[in-house]
Protein backbone atom coordinates (compact mmCIF):
# COMPACT_ATOMS: atom_id res chain seq x y z
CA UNK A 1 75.27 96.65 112.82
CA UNK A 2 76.38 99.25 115.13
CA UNK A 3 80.08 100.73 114.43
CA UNK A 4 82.06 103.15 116.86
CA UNK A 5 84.06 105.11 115.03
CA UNK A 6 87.78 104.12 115.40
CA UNK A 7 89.82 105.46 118.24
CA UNK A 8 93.69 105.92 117.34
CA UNK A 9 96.02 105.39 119.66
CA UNK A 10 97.69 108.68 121.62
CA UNK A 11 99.46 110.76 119.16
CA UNK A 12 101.58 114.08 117.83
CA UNK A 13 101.50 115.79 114.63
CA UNK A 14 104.11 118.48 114.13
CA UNK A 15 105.03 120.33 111.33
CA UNK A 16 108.72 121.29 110.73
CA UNK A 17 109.79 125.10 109.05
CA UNK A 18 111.54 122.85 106.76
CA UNK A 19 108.27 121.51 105.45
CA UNK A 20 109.03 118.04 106.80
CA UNK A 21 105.57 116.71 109.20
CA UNK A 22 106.88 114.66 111.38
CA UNK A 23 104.12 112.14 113.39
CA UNK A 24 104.73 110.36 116.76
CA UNK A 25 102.08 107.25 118.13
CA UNK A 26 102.12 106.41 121.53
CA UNK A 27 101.63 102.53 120.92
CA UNK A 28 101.86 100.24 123.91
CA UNK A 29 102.25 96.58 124.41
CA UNK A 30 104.95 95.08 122.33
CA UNK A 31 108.71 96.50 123.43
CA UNK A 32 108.88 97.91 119.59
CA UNK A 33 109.90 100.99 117.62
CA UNK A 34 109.20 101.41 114.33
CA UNK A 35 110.27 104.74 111.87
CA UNK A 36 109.14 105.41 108.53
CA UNK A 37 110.24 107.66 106.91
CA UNK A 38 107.84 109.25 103.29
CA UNK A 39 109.53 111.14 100.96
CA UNK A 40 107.74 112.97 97.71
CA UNK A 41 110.25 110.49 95.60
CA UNK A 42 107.34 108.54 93.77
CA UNK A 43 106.98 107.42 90.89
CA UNK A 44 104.96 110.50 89.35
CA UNK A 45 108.26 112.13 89.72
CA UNK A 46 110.21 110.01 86.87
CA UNK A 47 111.39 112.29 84.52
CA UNK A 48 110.45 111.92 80.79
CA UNK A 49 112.50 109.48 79.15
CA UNK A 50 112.94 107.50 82.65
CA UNK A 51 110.38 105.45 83.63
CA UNK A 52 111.24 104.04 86.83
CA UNK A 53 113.96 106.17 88.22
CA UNK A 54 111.78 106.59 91.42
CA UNK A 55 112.21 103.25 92.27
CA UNK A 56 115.32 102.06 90.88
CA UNK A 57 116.89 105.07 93.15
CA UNK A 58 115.18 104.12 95.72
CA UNK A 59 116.34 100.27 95.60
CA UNK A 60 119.76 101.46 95.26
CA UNK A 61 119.71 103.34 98.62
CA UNK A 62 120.37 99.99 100.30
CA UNK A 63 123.66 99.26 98.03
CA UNK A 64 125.88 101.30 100.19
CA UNK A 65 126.45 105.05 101.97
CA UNK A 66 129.16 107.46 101.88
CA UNK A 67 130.35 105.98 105.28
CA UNK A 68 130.17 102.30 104.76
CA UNK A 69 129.60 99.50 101.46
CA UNK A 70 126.69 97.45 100.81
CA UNK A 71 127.92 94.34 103.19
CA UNK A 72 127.95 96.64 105.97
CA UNK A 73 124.65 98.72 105.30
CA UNK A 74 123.11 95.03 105.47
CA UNK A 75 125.36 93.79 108.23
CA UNK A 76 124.52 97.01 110.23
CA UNK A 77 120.10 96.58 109.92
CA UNK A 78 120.83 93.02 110.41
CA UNK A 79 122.79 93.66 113.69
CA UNK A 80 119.35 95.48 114.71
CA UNK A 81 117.35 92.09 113.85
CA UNK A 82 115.80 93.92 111.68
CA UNK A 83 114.91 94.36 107.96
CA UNK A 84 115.29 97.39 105.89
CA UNK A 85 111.68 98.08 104.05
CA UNK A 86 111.59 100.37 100.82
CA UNK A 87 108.18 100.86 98.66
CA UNK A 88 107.77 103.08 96.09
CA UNK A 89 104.20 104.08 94.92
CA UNK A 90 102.63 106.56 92.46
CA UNK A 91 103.18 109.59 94.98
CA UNK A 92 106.20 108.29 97.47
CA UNK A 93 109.30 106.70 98.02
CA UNK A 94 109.39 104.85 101.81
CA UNK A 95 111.78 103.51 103.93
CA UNK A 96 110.97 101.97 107.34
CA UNK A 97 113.01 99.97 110.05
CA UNK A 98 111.45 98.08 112.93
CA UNK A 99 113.43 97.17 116.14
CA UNK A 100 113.21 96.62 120.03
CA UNK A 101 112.46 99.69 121.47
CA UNK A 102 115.69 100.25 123.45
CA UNK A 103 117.18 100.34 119.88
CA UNK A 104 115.47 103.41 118.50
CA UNK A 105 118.53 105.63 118.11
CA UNK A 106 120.29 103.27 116.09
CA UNK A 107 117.38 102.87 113.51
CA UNK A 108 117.34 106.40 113.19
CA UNK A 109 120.52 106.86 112.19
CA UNK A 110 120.43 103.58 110.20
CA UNK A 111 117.52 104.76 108.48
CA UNK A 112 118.79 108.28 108.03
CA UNK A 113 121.89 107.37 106.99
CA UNK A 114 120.44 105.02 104.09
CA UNK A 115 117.85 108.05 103.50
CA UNK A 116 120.34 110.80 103.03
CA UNK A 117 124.01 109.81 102.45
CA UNK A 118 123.96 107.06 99.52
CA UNK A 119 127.00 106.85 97.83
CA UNK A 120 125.72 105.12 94.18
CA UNK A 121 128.81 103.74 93.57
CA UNK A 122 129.25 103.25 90.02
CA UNK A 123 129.67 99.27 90.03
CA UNK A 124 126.34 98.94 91.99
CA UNK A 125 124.41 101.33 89.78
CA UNK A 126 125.27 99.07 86.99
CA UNK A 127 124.58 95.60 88.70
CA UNK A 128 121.27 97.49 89.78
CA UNK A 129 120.59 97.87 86.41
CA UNK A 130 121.47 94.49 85.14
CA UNK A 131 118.76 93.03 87.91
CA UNK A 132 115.88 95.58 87.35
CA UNK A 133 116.02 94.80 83.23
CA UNK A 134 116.23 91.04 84.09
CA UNK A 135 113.70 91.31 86.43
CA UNK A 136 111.17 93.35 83.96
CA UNK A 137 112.63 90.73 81.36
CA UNK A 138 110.92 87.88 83.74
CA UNK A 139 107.43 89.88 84.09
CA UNK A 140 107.02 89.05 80.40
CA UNK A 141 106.12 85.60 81.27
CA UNK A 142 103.61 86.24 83.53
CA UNK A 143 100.37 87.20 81.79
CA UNK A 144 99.09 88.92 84.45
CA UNK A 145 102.12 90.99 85.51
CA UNK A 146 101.73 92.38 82.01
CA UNK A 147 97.89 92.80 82.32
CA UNK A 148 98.83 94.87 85.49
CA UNK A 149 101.57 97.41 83.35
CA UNK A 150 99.15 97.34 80.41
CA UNK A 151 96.40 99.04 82.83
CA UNK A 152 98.77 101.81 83.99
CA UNK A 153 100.04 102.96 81.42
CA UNK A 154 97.08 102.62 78.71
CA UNK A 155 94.23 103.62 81.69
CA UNK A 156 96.47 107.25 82.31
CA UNK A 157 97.67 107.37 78.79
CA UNK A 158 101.20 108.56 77.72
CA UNK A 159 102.39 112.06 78.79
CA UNK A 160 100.04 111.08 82.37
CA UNK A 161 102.25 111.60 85.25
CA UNK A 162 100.75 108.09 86.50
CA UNK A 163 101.05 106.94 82.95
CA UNK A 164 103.86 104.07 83.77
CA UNK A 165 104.53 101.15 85.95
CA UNK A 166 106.72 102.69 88.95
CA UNK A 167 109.31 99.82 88.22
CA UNK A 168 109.46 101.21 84.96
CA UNK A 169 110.53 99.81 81.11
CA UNK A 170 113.36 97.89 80.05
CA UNK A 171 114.24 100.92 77.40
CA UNK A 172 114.03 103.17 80.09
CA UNK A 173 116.03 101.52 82.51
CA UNK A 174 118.86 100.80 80.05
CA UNK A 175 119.67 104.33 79.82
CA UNK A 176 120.19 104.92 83.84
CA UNK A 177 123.50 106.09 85.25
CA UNK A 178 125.25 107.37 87.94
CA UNK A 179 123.99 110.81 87.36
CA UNK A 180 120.70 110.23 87.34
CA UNK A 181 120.32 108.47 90.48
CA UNK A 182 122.27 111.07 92.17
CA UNK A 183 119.48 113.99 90.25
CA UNK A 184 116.90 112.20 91.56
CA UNK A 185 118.04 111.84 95.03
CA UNK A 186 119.13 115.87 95.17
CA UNK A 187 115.98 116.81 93.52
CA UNK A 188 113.10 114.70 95.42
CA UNK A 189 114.48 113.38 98.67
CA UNK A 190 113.71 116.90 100.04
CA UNK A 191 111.92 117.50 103.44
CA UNK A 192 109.57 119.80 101.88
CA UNK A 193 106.38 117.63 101.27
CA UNK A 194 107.85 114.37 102.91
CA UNK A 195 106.58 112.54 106.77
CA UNK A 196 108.94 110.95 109.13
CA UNK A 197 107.12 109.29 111.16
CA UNK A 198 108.23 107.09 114.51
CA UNK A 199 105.76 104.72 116.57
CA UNK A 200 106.94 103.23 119.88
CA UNK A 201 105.89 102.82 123.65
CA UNK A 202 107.26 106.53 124.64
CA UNK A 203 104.82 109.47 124.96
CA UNK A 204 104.28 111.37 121.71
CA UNK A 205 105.66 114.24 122.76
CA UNK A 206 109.21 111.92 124.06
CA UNK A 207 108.91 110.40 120.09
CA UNK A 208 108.71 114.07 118.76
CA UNK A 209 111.76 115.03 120.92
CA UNK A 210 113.77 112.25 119.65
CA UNK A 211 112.97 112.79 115.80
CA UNK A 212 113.96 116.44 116.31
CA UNK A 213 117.27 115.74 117.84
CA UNK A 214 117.94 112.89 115.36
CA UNK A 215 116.98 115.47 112.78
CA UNK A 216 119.52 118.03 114.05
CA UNK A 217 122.17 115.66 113.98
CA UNK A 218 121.45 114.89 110.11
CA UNK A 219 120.41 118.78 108.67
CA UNK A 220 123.33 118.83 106.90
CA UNK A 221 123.05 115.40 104.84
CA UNK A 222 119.77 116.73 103.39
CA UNK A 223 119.84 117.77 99.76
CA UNK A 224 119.66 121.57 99.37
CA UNK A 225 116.08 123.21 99.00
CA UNK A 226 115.25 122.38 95.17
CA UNK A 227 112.76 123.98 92.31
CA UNK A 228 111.14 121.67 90.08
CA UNK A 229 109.04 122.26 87.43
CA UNK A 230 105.09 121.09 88.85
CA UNK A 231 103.39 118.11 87.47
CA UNK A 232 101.08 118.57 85.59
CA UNK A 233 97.94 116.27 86.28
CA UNK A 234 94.67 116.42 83.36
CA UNK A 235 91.64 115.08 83.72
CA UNK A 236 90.61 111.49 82.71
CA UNK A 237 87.85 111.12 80.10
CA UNK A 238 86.96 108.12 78.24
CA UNK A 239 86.74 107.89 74.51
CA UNK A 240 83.75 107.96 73.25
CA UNK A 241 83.22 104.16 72.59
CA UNK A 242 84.55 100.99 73.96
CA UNK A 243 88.04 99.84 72.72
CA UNK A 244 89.99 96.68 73.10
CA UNK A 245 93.44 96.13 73.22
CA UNK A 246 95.18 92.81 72.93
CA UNK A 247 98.22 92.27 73.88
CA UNK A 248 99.84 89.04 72.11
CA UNK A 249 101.49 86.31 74.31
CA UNK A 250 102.24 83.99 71.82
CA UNK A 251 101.25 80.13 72.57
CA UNK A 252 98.77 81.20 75.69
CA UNK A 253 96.56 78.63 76.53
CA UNK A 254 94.78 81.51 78.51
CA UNK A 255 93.65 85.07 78.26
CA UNK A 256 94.36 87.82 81.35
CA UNK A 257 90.93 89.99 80.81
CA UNK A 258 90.90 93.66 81.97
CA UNK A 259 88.35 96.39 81.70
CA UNK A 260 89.41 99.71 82.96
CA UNK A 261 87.42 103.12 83.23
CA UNK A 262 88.49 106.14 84.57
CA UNK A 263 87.99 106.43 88.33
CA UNK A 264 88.33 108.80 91.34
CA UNK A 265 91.31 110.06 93.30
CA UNK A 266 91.83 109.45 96.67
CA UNK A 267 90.80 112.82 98.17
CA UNK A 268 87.36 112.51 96.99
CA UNK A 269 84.69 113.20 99.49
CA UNK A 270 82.84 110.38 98.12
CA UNK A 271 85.53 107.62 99.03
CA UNK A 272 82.45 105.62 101.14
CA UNK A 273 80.18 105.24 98.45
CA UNK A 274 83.10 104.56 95.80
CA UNK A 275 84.28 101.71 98.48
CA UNK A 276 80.93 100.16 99.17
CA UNK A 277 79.68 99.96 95.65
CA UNK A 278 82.88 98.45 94.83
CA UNK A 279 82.65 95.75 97.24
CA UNK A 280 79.29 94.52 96.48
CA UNK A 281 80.09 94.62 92.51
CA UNK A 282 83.69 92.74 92.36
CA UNK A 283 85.60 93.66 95.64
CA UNK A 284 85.02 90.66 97.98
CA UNK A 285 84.26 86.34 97.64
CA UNK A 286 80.22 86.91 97.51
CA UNK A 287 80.00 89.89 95.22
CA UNK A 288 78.09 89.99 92.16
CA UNK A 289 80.21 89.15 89.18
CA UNK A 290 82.14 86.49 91.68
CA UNK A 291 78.66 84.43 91.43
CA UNK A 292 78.14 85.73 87.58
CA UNK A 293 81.39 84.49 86.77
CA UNK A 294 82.73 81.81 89.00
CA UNK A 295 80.02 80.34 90.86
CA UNK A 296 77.12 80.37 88.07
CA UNK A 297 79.09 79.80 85.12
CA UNK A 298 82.79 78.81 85.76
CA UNK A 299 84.94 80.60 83.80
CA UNK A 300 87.27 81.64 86.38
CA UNK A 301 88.81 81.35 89.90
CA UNK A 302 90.09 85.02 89.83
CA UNK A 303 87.60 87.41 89.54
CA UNK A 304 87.63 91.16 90.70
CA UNK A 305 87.01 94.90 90.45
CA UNK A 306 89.40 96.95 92.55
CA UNK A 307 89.67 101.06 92.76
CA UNK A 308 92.85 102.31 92.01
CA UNK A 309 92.90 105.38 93.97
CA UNK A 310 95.95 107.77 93.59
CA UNK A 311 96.23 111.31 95.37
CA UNK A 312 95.26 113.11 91.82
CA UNK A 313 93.26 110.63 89.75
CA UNK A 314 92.38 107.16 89.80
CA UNK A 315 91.04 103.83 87.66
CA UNK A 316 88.36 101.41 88.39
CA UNK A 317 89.34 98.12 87.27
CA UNK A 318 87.78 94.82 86.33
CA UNK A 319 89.93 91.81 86.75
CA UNK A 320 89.72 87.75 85.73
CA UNK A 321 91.08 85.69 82.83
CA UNK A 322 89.74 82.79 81.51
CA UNK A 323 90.53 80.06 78.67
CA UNK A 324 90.95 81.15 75.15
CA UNK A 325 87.33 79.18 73.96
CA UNK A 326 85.23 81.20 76.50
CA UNK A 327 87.01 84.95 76.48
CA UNK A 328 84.16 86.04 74.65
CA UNK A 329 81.76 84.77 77.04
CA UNK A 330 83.82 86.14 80.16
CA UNK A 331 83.45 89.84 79.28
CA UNK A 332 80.20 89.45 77.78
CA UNK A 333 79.13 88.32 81.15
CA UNK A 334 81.17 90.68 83.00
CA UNK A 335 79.59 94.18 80.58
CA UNK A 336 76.32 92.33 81.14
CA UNK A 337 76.77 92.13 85.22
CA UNK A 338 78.62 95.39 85.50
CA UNK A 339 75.28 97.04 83.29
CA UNK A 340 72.89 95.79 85.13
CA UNK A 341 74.60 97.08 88.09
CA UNK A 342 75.30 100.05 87.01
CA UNK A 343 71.45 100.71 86.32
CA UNK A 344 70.17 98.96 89.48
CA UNK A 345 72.54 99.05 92.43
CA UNK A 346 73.16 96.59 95.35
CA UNK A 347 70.19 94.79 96.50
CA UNK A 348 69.72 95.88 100.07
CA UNK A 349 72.00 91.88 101.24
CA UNK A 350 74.71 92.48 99.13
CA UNK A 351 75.02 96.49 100.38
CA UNK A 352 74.64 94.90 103.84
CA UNK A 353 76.90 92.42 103.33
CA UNK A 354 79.69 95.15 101.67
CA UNK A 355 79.05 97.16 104.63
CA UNK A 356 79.34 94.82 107.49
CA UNK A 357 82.55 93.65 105.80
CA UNK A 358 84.42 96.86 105.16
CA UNK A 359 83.21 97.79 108.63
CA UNK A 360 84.87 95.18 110.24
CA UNK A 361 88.03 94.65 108.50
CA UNK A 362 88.94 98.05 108.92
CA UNK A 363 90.45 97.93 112.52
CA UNK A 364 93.10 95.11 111.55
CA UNK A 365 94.88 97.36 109.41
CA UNK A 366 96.10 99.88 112.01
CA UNK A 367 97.08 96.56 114.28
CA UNK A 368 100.73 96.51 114.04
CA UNK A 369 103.34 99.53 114.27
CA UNK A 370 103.69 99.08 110.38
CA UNK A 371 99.89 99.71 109.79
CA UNK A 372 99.24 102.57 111.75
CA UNK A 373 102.82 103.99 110.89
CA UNK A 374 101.45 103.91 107.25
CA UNK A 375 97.87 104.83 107.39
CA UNK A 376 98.30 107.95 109.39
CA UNK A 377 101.22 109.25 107.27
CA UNK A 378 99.17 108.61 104.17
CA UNK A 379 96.24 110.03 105.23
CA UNK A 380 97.75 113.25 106.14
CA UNK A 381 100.29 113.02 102.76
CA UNK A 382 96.89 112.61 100.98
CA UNK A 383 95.03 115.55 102.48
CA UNK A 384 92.42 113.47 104.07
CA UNK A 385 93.64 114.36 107.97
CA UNK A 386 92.67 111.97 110.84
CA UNK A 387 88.75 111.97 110.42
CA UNK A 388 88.75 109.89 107.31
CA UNK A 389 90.50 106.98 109.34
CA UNK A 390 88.50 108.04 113.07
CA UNK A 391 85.55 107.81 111.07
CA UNK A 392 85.70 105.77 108.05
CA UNK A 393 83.58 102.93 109.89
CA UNK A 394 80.49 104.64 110.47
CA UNK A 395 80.76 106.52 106.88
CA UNK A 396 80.89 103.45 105.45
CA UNK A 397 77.66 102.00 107.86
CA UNK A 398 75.81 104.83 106.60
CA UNK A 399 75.94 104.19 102.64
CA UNK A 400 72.98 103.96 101.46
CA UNK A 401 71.37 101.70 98.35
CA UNK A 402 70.91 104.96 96.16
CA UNK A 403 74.26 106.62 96.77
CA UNK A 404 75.62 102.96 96.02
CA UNK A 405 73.78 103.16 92.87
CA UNK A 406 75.15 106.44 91.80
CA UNK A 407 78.35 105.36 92.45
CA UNK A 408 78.43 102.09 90.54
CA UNK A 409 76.90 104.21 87.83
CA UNK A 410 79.70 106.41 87.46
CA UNK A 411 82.21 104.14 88.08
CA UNK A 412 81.38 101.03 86.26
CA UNK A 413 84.28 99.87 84.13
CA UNK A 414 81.16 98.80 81.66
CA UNK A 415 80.37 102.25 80.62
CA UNK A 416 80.60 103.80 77.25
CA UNK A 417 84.15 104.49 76.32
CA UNK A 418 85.72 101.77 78.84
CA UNK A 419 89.12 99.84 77.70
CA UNK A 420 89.04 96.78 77.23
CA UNK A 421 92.76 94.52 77.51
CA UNK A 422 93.57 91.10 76.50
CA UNK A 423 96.82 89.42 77.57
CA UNK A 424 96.56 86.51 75.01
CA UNK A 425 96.79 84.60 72.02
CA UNK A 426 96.40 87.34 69.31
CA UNK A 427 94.60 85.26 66.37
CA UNK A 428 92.70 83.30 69.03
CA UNK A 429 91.49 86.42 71.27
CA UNK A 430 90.77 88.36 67.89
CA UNK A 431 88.37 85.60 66.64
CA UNK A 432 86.57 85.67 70.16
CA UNK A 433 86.07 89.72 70.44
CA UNK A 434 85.48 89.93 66.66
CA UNK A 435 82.55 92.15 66.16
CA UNK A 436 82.52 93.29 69.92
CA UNK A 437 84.14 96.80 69.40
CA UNK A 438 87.32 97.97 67.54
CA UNK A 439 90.22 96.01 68.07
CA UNK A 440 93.98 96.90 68.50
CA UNK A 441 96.87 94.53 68.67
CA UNK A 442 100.01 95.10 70.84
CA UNK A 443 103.47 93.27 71.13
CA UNK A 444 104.48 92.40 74.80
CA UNK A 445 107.26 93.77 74.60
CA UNK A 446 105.90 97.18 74.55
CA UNK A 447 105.05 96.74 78.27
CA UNK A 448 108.53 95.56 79.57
């Protein structure tokens, strides 16, 4: 399969004295203009003792400004036909706004306004923490909401900036007030570090013109130039053997199954190899275990390995559950597949197949405004700059069966010193993994 590398649309980078990047697209065809706007508000930045600050600040931008209330934040995006997107991940807090093109003044504003001038009114702070603590509350019944915390924060390990679900814990979130929504804001919402970014049918350099004099308009909403203390980011290494840790759901019928080993971040040079090996082990519907597992044997419908790939460390991640009476069998199966692999490699099919189909799924994520909004920005947030994206399809064509090896090798979730989790019956998941490796239970309500 021949590949051309992928050709991004016209484009601006420019970077402000401020320390804020800011990133036009020239991107014709629909009548649309979409801003985004990346701030270094993640959720690496919670301060000890608040797990989840990141995003619960971030949720509240949208519950009113110092110029209008909540009804009329909502009343003004929806005036725009248009909805008001927030994320937070492990390194950012985003907002983005897409609207008809002859309306890209008024997102800016909207945007910046929501951005820069919240008011965190004291009566929404506390109904925002009523929902977030109900909401956490409600993750408790779903097995593998609490297989997905469990991984975070056991595969980083306490004290690891990453160490915690961005929504954060219930004993956390308790404690939020006023004045800690308002720290976080003054402290991370800076423009140092942060990517507004704007995608429409103008030229780039007409995009970059209209940021800047938006911009101008706003300096003086942006939070004063702050110092804080750098994270500081250690180096993953397994324990020395293979541990489990079951985490008791009383009454399940079923058992969420994880196996997680540390990984790579996303700068790595080696981000082909780590994404190809990947895909033929767990990452797509004809990889390896997906036959081992579901086809051959039936013990699941869900099975996966995914790379969690963060700007400063990462996990690699075996997914599936299963019913109580085969658990054993399930991660015997998966060690023994994942070994195997690890010591082999792809067979040249499957590393064709992993190619061909990372290859060609790449393009439809830089479709829409949203996409390309979103994987430019991060790939310049992350350090990789615009070659990893112009030519991640040809990198990825040019894998070959030994690097793929060497990969899965290193990254196998199987390896010596791996972690093991169980979302399940404790007695019942205890008698299944009984003389597999040292065993650990946990209460769920740990990981709310």
């Amino acid at each position: 399969m021949i590949a051309h590398d992928v050709e991004l649309p016209p484009l601006q980078i420019e970077k402000l004295p401020s320390g804020l990047t800011l990133l036009a697209v020239q991107k014709r065809g629909l009548p649309l203009f979409h801003v985004r706007l990346s701030l270094p508000a993640g959720a690496c930045e919670d301060p000890r003792g608040k797990a989840g600050l990141g995003h619960f600040t971030v949720e509240l931008l949208r519950r009113g400004t110092r110029r209008r209330p909540a009804q009329d934040v909502d009343e003004m995006i929806e005036s725009m036909g248009a909805q008001l997107f927030t994320d937070v991940s492990m390194e950012e807090g985003a907002l983005a706004l897409t609207v008809p093109a002859e309306l890209s003044e008024r997102a800016l504003d909207a945007l910046l306004e929501v951005a820069l001038e919240p008011a965190f009114e004291e009566s929404e702070v506390a109904a925002a923490r009523r929902r977030t603590i109900a909401a956490l509350h409600s993750d408790l019944d779903e097995p593998s909401n609490v297989a997905g915390r469990a991984v975070v924060s056991l595969g980083y390990g306490p004290g690891h900036p990453y160490g915690h679900p961005a929504q954060g814990f219930r004993r956390d979130v308790d404690t939020f007030q006023r004045e800690d929504a308002l720290s976080f804001h003054a402290t991370r919402f800076q423009q140092q570090g942060g990517l507004l970014a704007a995608v429409g049918q103008s030229t780039p350099q007409e995009l970059i013109e209209l940021l800047k004099r938006k911009l101008a308009q706003w300096e003086s909403s942006w939070p004063g130039r702050s110092q804080r203390s750098a994270l500081q980011f250690t180096a993953l290494a397994p324990s020395l053997a293979t541990r489990a840790v079951i985490i008791h759901k009383p009454d399940a019928t079923q058992a969420q199954v994880r196996i997680v080993a540390p990984g790579l971040p996303r700068s790595t040079p080696r981000h082909a190899e780590a994404v190809v090996a990947n895909t033929a082990l767990g990452g797509g519907f004809t990889s390896l275990l997906v036959d081992a597992i579901r086809v051959d044997r039936g013990l699941s419908y869900s099975v996966s390995t995914r790379l969690h790939m963060n700007r400063r460390a990462g996990l690699s991640v075996f997914s599936s559950f299963t019913k109580n009476d085969t658990l054993r069998e399930l991660v015997d199966v998966a060690l023994e597949t994942m070994r195997a692999y690890a010591a082999a490699g792809p067979t040249q099919d499957a590393l064709e197949k992993a190619r061909r189909y990372l290859a060609g799924l790449f393009p439809l994520g830089l479709e829409s405004h949203e996409a390309l909004a979103e994987q430019i920005a991060d790939a310049l947030l992350d350090g990789l700059g615009l070659e990893h994206l112009k030519t991640y399809r040809s990198r990825v064509l040019a894998v070959t069966a030994e690097q793929a090896r060497e990969m899965a090798a290193e990254l196998s979730p199987a390896r010596d010193g791996a972690l093991l989790t169980v979302v399940g019956e404790a007695e019942a998941a205890r008698r299944e993994l009984n003389g597999l490796c040292p065993l650990e239970v946990r209460q769920l309500e740990e990981f709310a």
